[in-house]
Protein backbone atom coordinates (compact mmCIF):
# COMPACT_ATOMS: atom_id res chain seq x y z
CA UNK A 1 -13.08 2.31 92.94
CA UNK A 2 -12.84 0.80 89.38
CA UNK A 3 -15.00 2.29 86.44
CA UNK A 4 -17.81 0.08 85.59
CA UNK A 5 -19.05 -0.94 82.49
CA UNK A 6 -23.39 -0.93 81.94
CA UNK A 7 -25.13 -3.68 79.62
CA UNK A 8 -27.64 -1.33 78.39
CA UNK A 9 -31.26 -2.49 79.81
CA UNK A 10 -32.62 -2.93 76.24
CA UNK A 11 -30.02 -5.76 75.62
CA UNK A 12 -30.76 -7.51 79.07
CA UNK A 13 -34.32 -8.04 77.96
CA UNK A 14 -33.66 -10.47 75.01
CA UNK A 15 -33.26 -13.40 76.89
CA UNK A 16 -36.63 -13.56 78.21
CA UNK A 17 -38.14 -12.79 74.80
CA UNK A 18 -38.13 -15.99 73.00
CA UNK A 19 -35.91 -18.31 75.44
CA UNK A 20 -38.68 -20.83 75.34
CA UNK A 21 -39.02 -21.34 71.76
CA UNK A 22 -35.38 -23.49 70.67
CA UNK A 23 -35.32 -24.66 74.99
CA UNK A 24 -32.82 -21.66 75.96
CA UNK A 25 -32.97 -21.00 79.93
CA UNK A 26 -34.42 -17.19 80.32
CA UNK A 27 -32.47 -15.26 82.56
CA UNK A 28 -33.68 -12.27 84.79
CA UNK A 29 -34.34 -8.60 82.30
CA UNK A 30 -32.05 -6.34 85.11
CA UNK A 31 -28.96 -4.02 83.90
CA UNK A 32 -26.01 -5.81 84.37
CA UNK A 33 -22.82 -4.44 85.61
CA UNK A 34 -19.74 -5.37 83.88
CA UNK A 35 -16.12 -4.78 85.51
CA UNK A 36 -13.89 -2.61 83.34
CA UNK A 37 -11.17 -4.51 84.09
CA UNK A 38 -13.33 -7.11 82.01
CA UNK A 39 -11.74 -8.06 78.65
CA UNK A 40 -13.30 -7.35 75.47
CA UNK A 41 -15.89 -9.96 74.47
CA UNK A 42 -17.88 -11.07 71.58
CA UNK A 43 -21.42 -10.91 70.34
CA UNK A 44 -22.46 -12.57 67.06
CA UNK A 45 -25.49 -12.07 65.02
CA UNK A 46 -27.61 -14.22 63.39
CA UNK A 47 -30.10 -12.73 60.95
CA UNK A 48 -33.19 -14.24 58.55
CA UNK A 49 -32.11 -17.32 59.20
CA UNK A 50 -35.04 -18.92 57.60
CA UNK A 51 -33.48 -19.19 54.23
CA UNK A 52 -31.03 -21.64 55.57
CA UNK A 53 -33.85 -24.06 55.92
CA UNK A 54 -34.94 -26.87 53.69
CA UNK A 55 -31.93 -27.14 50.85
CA UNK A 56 -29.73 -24.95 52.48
CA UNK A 57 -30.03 -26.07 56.18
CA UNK A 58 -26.04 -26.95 56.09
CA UNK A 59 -25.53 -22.97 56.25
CA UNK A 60 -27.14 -22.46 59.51
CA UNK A 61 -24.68 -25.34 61.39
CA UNK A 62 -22.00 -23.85 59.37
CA UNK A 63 -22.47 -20.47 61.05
CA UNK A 64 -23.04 -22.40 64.50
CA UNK A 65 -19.84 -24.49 63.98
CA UNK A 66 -17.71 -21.40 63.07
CA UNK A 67 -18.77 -19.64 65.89
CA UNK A 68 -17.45 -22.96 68.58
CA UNK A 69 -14.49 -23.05 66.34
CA UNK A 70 -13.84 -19.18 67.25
CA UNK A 71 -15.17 -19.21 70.69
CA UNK A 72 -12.04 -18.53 72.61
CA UNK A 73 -10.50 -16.65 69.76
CA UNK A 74 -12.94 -14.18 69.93
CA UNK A 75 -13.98 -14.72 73.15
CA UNK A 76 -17.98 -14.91 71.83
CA UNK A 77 -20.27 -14.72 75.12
CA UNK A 78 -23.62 -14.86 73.01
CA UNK A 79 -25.33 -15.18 69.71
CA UNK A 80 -28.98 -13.03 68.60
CA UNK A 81 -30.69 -14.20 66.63
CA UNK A 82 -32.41 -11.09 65.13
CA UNK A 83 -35.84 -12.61 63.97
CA UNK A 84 -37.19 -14.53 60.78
CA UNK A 85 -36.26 -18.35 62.37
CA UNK A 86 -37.99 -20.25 60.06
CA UNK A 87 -39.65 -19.24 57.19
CA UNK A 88 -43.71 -19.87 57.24
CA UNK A 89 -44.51 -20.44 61.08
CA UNK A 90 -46.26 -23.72 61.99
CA UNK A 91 -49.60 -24.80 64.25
CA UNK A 92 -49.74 -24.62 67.50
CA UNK A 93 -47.25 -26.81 69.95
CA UNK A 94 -46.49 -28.21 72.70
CA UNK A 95 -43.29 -28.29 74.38
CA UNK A 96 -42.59 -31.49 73.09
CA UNK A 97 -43.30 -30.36 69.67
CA UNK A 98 -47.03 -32.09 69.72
CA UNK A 99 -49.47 -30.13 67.59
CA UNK A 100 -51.97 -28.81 69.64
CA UNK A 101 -53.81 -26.63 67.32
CA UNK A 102 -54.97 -25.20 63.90
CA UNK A 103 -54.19 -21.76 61.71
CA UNK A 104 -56.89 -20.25 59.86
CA UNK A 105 -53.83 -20.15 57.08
CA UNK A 106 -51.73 -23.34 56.40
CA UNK A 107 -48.01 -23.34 57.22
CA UNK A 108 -45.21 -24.48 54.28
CA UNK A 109 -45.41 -28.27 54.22
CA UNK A 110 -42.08 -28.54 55.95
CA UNK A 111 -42.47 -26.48 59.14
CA UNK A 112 -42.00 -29.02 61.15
CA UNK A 113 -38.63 -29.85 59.37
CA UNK A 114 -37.79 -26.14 59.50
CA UNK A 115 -37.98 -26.20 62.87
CA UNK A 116 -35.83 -29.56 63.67
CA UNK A 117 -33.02 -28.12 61.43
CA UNK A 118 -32.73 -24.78 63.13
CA UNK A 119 -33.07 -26.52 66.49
CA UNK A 120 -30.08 -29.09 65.26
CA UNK A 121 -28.10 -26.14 64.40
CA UNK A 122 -28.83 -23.86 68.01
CA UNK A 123 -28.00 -27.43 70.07
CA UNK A 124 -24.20 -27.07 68.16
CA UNK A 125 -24.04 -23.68 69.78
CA UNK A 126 -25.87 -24.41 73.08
CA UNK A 127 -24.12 -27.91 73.62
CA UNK A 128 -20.92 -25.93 73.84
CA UNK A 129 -21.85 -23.43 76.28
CA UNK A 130 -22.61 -20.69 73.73
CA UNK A 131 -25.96 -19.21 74.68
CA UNK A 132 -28.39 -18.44 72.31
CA UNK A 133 -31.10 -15.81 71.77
CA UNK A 134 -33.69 -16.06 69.10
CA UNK A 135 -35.86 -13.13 68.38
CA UNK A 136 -39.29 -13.81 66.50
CA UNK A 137 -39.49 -12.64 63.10
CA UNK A 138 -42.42 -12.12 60.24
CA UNK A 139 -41.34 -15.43 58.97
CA UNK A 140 -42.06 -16.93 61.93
CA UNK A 141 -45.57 -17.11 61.91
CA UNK A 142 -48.73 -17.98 60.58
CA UNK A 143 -50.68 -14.74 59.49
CA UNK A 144 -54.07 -14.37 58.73
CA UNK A 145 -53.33 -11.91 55.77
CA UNK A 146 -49.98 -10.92 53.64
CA UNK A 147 -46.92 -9.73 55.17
CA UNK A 148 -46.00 -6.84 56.08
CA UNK A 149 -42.59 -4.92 56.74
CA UNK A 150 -44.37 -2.34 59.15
């Protein structure tokens, strides 16, 4: 019988996490077994993306372009997105994007841009079959006081 490789149960919860957020399917948190006659594979990360908003926007669909230029290279199954989306949150939504609600703070003036340009940049990945798992960062919401790293 062949040797079997594990997908550790902590990484089999991140699809459910924030799957809703850019319109990503969620998919069930189980372990998953992996063959280990499976060939190696790929996992890219995306991190504090939210600076790549606004003026630099470009750099986020750069990333998401290189990564469909090396899918089959690097045989990339997935990108995680580890946190800090946007950079300042936004109201309330709906899932159309309707707002729906208030913050006892204001959000940046372009949230709603923010937003549009990281969602432009996860389609790039998503329209090619490249799945895509953001993970909600400080920067990704409206707080009622300052922000904190703990």
């Amino acid at each position: 019988m062949p040797t079997k490789k594990t997908l550790s149960p902590c990484l089999a919860v991140l699809p459910a996490c924030l799957s809703w957020l850019l319109g990503a399917p969620a998919m069930a948190s189980a372990a998953v077994s992996i063959p280990a006659t499976d060939p190696d594979f790929s996992i890219v990360l995306f991190p504090d993306t939210q600076f790549y908003n606004s003026a630099y926007s470009y750099v986020f669909r750069d990333q998401a372009n290189w990564v469909v230029a090396n899918k089959a290279a690097l045989n990339i199954k997935m990108i995680i997105g580890l946190g800090d989306i946007i950079d300042g949150g936004g109201y309330p939504v709906d899932r159309y994007g309707n707002v729906i609600g208030t913050c006892s703070k204001a959000p940046p003036s372009n949230w709603q841009t923010q937003w549009q340009q990281a969602q432009s940049a996860v389609s790039i990945l998503t329209s090619h079959g490249i799945y895509y798992q953001p993970t909600i960062g400080n920067h990704d919401y409206v707080r009622r006081s300052a922000r904190s790293t703990t």
